[in-house]
N, C-alpha and C. Protein backbone atom coordinates (compact mmCIF):
# COMPACT_ATOMS: atom_id res chain seq x y z
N UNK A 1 102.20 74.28 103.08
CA UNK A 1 102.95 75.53 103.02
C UNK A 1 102.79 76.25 104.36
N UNK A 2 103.69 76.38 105.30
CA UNK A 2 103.86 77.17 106.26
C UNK A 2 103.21 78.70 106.30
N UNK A 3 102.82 79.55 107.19
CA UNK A 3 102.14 80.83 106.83
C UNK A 3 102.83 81.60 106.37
N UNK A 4 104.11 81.91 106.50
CA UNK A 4 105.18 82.80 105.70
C UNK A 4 105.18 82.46 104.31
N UNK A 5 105.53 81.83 104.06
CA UNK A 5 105.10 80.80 102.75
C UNK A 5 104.15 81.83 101.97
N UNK A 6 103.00 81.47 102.88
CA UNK A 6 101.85 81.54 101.94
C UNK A 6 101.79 83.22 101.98
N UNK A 7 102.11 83.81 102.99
CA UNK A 7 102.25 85.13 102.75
C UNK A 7 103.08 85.86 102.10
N UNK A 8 104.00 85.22 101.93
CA UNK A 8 104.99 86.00 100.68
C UNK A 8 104.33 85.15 99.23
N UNK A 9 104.09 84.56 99.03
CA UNK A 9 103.04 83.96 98.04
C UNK A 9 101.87 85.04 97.65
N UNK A 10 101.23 84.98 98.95
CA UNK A 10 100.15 85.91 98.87
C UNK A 10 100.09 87.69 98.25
N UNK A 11 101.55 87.93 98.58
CA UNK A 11 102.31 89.11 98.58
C UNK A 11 102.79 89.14 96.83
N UNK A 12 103.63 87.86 95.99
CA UNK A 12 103.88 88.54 95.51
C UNK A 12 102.55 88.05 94.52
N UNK A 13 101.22 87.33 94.88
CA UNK A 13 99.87 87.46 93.77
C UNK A 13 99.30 88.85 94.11
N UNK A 14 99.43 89.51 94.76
CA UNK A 14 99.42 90.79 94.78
C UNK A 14 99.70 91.91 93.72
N UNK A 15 101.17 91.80 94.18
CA UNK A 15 102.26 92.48 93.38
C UNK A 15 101.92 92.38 91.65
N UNK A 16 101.68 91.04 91.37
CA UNK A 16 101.55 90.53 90.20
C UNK A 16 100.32 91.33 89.80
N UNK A 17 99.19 91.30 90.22
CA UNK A 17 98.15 91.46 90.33
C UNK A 17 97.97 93.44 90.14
N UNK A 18 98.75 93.80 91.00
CA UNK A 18 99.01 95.03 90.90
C UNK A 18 99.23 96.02 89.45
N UNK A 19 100.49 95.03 89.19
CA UNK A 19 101.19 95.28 87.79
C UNK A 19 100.21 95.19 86.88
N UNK A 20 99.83 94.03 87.01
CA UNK A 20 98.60 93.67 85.51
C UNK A 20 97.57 94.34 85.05
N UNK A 21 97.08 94.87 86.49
CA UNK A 21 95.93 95.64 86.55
C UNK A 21 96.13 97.00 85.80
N UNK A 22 97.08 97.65 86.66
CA UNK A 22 97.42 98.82 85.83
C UNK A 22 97.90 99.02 84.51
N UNK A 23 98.58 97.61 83.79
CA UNK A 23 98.91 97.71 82.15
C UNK A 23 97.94 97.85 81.75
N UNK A 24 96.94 96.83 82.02
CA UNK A 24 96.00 96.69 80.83
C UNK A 24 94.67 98.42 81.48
N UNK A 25 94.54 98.30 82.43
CA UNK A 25 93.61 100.16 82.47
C UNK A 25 94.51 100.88 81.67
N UNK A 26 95.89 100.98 82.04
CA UNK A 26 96.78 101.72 81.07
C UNK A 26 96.64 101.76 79.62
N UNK A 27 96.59 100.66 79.01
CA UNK A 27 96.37 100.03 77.53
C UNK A 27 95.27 100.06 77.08
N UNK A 28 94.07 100.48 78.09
CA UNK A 28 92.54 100.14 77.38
C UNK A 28 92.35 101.30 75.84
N UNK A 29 92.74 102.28 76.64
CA UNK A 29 92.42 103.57 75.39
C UNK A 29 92.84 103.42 73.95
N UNK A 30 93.74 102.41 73.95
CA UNK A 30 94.40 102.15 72.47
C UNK A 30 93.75 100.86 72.29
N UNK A 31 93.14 100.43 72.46
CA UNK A 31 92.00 98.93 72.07
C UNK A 31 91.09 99.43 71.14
N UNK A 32 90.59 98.42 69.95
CA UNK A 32 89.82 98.73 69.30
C UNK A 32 89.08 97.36 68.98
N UNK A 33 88.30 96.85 70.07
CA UNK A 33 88.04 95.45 70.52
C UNK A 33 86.40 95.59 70.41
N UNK A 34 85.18 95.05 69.82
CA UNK A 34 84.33 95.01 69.89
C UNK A 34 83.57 93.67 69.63
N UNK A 35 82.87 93.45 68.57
CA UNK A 35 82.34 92.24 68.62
C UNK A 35 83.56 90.54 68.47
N UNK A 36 85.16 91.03 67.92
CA UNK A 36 85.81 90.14 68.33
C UNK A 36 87.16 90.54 68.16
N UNK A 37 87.78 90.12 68.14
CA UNK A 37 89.56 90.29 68.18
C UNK A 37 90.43 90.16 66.55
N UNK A 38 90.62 91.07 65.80
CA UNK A 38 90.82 90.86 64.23
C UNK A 38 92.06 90.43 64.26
N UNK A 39 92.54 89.66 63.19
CA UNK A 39 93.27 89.72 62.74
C UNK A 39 94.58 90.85 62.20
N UNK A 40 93.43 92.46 62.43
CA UNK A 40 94.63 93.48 62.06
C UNK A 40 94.91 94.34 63.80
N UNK A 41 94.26 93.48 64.37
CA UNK A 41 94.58 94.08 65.90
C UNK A 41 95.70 94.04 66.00
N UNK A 42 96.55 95.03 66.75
CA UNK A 42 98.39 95.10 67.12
C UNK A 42 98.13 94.64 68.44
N UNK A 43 99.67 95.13 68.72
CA UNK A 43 100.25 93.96 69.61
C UNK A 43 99.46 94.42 70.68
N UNK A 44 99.13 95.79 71.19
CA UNK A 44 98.33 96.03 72.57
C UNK A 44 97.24 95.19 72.57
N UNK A 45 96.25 94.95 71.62
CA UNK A 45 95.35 94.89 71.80
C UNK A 45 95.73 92.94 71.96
N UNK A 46 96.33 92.25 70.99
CA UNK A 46 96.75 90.76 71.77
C UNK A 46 97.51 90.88 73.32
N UNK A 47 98.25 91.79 73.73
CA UNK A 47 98.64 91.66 74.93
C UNK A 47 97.73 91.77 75.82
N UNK A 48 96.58 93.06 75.64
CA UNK A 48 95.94 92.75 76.67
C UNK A 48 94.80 91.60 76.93
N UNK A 49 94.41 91.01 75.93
CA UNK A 49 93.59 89.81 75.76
C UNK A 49 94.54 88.87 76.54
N UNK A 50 95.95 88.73 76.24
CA UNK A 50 96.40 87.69 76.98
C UNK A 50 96.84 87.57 78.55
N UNK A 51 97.08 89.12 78.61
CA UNK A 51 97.06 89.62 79.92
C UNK A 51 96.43 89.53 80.87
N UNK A 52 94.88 89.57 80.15
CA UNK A 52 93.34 90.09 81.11
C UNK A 52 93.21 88.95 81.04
N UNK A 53 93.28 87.32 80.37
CA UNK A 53 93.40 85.79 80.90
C UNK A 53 93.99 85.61 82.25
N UNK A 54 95.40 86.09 81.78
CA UNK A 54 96.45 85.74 83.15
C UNK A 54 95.99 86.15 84.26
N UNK A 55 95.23 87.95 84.42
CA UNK A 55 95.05 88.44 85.25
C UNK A 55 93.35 87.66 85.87
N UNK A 56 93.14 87.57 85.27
CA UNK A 56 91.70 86.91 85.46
C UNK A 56 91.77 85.48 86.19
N UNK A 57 92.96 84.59 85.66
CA UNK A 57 93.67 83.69 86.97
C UNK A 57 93.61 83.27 87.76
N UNK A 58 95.11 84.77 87.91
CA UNK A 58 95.64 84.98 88.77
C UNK A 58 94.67 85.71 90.50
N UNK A 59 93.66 86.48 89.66
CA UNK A 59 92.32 87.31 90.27
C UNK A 59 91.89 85.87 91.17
N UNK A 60 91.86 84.66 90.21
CA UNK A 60 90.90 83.63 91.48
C UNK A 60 91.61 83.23 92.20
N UNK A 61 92.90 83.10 91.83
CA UNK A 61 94.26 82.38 92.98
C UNK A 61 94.45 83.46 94.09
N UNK A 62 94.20 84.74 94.23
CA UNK A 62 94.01 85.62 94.87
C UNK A 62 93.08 85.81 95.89
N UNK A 63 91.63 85.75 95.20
CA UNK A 63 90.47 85.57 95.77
C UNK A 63 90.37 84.00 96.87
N UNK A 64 90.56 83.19 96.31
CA UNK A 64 91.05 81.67 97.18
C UNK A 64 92.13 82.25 98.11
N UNK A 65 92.83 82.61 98.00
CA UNK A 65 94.12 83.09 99.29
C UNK A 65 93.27 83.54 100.15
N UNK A 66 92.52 84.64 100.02
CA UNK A 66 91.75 85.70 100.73
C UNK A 66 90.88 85.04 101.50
N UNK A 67 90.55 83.72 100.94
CA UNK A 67 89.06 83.20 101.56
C UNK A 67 89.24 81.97 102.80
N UNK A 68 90.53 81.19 102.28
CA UNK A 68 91.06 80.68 103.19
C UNK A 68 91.61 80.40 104.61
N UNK A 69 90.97 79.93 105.15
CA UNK A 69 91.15 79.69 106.09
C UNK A 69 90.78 81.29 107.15
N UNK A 70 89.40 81.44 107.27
CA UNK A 70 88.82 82.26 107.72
C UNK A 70 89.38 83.91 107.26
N UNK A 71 90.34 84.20 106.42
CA UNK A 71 91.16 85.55 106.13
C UNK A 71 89.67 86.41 105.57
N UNK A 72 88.64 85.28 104.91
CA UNK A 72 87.29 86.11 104.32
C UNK A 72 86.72 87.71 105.46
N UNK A 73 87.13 87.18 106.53
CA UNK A 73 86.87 87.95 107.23
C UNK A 73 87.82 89.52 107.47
N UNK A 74 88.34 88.96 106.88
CA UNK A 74 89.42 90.32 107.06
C UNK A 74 89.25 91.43 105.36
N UNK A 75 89.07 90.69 104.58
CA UNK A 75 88.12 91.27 103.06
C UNK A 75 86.97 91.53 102.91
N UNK A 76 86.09 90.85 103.57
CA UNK A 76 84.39 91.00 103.73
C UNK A 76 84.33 90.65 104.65
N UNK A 77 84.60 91.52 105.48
CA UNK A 77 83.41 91.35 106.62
C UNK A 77 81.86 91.69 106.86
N UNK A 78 81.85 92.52 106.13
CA UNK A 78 80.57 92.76 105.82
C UNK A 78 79.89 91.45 105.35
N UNK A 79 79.75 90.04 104.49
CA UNK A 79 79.63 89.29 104.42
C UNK A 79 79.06 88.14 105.35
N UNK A 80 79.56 88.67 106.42
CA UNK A 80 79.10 88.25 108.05
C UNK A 80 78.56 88.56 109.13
N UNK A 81 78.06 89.72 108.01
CA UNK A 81 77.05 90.72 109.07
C UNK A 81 78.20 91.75 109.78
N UNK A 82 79.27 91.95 110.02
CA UNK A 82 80.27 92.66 111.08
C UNK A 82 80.32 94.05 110.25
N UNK A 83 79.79 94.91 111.00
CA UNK A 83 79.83 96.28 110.35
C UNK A 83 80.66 97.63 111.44
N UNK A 84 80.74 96.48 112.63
CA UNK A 84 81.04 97.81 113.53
C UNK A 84 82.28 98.38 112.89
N UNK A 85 83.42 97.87 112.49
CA UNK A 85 84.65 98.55 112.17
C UNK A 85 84.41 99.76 111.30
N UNK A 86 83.59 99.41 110.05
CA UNK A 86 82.94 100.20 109.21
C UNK A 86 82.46 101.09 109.93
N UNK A 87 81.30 100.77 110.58
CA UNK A 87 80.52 102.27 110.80
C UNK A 87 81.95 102.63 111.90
N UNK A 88 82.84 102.57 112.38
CA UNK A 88 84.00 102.98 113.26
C UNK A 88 84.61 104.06 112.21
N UNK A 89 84.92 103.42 111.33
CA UNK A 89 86.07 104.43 110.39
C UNK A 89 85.50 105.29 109.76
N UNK A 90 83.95 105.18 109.44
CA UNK A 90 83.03 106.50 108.59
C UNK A 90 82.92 107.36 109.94
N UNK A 91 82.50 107.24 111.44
CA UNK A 91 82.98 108.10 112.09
C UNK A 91 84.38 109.14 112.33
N UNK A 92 85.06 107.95 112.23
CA UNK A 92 86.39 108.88 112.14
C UNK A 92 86.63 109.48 111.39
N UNK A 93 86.49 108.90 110.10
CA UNK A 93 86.48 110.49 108.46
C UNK A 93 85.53 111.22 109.05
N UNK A 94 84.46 111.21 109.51
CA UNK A 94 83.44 112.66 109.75
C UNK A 94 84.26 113.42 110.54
N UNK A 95 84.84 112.86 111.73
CA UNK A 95 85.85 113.56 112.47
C UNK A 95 87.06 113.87 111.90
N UNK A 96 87.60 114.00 110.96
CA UNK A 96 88.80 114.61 110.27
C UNK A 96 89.92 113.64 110.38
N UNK A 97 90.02 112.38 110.69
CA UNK A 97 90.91 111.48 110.81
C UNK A 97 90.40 109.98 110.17
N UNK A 98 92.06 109.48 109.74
CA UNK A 98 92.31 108.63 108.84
C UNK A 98 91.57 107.40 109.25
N UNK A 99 90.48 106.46 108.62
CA UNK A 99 89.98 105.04 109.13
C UNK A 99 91.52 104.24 109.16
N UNK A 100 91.14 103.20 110.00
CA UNK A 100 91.84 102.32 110.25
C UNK A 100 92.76 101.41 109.24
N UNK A 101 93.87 101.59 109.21
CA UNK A 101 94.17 99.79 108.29
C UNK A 101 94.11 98.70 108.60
N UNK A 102 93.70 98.70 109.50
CA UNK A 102 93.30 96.85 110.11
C UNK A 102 92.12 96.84 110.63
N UNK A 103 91.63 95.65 110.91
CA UNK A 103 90.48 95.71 111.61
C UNK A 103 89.46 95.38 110.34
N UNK A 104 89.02 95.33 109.25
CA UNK A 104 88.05 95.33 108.89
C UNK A 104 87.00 96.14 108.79
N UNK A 105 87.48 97.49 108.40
CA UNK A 105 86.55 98.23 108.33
C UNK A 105 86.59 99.32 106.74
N UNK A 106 86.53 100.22 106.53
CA UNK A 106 86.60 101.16 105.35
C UNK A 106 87.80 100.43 103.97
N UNK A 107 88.64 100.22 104.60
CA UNK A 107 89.94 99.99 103.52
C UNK A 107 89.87 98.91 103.64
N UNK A 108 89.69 97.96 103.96
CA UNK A 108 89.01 96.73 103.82
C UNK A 108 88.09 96.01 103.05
N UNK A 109 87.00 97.57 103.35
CA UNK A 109 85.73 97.11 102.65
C UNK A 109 86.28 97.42 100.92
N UNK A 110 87.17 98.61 100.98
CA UNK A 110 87.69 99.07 99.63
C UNK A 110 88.30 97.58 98.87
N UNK A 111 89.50 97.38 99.30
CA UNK A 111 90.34 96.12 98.93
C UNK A 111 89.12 94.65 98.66
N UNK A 112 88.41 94.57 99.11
CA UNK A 112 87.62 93.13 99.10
C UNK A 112 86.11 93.46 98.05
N UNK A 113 86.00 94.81 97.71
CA UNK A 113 85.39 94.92 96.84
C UNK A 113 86.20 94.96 94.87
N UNK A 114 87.43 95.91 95.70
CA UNK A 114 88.55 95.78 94.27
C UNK A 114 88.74 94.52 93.73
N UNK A 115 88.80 93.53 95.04
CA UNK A 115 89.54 92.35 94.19
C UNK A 115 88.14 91.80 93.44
N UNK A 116 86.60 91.66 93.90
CA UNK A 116 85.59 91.27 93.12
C UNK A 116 85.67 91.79 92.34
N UNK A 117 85.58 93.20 91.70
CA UNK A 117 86.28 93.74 90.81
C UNK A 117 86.65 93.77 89.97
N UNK A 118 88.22 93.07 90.30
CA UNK A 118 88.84 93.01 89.13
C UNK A 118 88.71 90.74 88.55
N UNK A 119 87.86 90.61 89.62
CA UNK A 119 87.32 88.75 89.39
C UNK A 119 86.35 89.19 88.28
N UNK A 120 85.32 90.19 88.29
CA UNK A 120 84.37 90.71 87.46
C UNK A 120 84.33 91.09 86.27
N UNK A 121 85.73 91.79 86.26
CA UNK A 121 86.44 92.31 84.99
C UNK A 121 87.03 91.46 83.85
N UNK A 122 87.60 90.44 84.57
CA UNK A 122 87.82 89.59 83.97
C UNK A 122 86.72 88.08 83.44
N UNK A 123 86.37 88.00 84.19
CA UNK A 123 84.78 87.01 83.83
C UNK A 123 84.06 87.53 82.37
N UNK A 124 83.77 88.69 82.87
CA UNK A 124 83.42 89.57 81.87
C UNK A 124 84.33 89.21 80.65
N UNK A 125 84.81 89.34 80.32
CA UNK A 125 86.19 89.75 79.33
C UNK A 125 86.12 88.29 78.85
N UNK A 126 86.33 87.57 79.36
CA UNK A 126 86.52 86.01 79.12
C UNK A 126 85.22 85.94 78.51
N UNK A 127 84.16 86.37 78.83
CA UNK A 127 82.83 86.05 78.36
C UNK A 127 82.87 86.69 77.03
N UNK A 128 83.11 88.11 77.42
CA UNK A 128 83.17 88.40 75.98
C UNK A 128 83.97 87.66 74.55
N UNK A 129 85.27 87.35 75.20
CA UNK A 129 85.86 86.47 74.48
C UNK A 129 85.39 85.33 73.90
N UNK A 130 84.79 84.55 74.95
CA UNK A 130 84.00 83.25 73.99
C UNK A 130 83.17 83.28 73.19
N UNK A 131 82.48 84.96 73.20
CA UNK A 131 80.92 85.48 72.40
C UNK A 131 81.70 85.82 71.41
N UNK A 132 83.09 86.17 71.30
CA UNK A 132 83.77 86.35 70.15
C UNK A 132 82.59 86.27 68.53
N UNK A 133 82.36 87.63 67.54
CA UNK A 133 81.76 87.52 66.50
C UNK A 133 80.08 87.27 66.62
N UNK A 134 79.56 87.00 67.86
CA UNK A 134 78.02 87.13 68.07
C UNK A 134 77.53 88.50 68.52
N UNK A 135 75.98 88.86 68.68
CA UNK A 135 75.65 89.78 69.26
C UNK A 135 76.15 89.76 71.19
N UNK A 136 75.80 88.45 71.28
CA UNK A 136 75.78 88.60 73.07
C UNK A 136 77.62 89.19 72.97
N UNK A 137 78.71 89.73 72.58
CA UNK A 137 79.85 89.78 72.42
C UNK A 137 80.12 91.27 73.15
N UNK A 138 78.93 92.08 72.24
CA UNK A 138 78.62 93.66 72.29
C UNK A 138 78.48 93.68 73.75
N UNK A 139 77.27 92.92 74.31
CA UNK A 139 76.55 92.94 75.82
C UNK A 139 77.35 92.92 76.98
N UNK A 140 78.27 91.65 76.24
CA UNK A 140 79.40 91.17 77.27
C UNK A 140 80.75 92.48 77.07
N UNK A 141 80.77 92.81 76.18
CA UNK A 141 81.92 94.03 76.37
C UNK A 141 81.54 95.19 77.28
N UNK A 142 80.10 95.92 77.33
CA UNK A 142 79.24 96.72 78.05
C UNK A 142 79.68 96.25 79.34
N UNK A 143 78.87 95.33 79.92
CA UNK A 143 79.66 94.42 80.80
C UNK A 143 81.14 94.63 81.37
N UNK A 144 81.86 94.45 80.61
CA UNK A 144 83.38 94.51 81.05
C UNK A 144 83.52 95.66 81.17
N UNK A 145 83.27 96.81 80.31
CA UNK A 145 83.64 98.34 80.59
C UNK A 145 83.14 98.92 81.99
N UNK A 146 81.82 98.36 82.16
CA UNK A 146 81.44 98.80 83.59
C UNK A 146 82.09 98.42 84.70
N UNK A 147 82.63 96.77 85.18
CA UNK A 147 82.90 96.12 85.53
C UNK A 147 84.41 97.09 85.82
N UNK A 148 85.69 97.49 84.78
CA UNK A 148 86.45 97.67 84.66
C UNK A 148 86.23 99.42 84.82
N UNK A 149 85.12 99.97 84.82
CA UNK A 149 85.33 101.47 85.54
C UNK A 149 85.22 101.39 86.94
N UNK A 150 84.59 100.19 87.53
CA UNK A 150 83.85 100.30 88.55
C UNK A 150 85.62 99.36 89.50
N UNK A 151 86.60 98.73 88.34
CA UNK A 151 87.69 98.33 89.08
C UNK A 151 88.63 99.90 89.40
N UNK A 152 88.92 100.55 88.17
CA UNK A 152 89.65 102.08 88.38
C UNK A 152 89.22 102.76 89.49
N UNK A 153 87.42 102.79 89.38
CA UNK A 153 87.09 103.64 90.88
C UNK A 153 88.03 103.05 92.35
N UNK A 154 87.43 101.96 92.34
CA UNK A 154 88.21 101.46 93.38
C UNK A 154 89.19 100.97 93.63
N UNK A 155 90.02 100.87 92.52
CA UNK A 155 92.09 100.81 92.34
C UNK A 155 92.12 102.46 92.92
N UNK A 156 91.60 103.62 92.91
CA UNK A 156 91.85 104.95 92.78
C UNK A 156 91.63 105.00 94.76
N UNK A 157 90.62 104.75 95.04
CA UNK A 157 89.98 104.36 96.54
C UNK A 157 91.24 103.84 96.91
N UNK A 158 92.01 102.54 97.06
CA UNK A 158 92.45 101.35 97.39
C UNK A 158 94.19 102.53 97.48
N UNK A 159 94.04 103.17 96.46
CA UNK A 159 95.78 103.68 96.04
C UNK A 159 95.67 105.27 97.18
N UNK A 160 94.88 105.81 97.46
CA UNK A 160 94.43 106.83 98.58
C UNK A 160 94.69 106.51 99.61
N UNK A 161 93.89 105.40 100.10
CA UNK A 161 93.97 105.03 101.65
C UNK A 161 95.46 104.55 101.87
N UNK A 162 96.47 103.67 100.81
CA UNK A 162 97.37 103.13 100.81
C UNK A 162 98.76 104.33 100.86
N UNK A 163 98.42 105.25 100.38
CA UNK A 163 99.03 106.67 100.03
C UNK A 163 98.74 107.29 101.43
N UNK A 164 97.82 107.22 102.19
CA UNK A 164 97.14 108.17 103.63
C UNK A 164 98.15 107.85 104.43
N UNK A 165 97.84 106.22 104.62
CA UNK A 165 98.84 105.12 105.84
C UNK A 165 100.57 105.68 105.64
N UNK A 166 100.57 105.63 104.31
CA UNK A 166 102.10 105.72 104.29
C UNK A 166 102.69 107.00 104.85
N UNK A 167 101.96 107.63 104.74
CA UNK A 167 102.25 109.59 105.24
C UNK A 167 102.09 109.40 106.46
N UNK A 168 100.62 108.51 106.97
CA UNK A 168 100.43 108.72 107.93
C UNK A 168 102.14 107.79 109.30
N UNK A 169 102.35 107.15 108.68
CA UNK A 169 103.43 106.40 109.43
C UNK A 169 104.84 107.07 109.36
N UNK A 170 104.79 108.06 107.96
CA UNK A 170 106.30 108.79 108.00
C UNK A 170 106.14 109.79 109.24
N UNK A 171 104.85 110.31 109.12
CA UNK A 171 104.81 111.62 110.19
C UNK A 171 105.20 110.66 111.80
N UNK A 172 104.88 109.42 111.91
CA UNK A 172 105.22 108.81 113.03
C UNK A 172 103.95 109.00 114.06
């Protein structure tokens, strides 16, 4: 696959990724999911079980894009020891201006922690799923709720900086 290819590929596991994420945070509040999945569960609560599969995936076909062919570096860099961009863009917020979108630094570090994230969220979830009707089921749901506040924090992070750039490029 040519790099365009793989970047509109890459673009729309994104997109996909995007969507999914936000149904099912959207959908969590009406779940009534604990030690397993009943029989009188409605349709939210089977959609998002089948959803948070897909998304869970789709999360590693994502994560593999990212890692390929050295791009790891552009998601974790931190991973490689490379912090200057980072400590670059926490200077610049102290100074009243926007960190960088490229480079590997702040929004970077945001995005490459989201996508573990939402790999986490779903692991989780799947786990819980197979514990389906045991105690370890409870543990593994604990698990996913954290996992899945700790994805919102940083979908909320990720949708800011993405919201900053865009203003910041209308103003020119």
């Amino acid at each position: 696959m040519r790099d365009a290819g793989r970047e509109r590929w890459r673009q729309a596991l994104h997109l996909a990724l995007a969507g999914l994420v936000l149904w099912l945070v959207a959908s969590s509040p009406w779940l009534e999911l604990y030690r397993r999945l009943t029989p009188q569960a409605g349709w939210v609560a089977h959609a998002h079980v089948w959803l948070g599969l897909a998304t869970f995936a789709l999360s590693l076909l994502y994560l593999a894009s990212c890692l390929r062919g050295g791009r790891w570096r552009l998601y974790f860099p931190w991973a490689g020891g490379d912090l200057a961009a980072l400590r670059a863009d926490l200077a610049a917020l102290a100074r009243g201006r926007l960190p960088s979108a490229e480079g590997g630094g702040l929004l970077a570090l945001v995005e490459g922690l989201l996508l573990l994230a939402v790999v986490a969220t779903g692991l989780t979830g799947v786990l819980w799923l197979a514990t389906a009707g045991t105690n370890e089921a409870l543990a593994w749901r604990q698990w996913h709720i954290g996992a899945a506040r700790a994805t919102v924090a940083l979908l909320a992070a990720h949708l800011a900086g993405v919201v900053a750039h865009w203003l910041q490029l209308a103003r020119g």
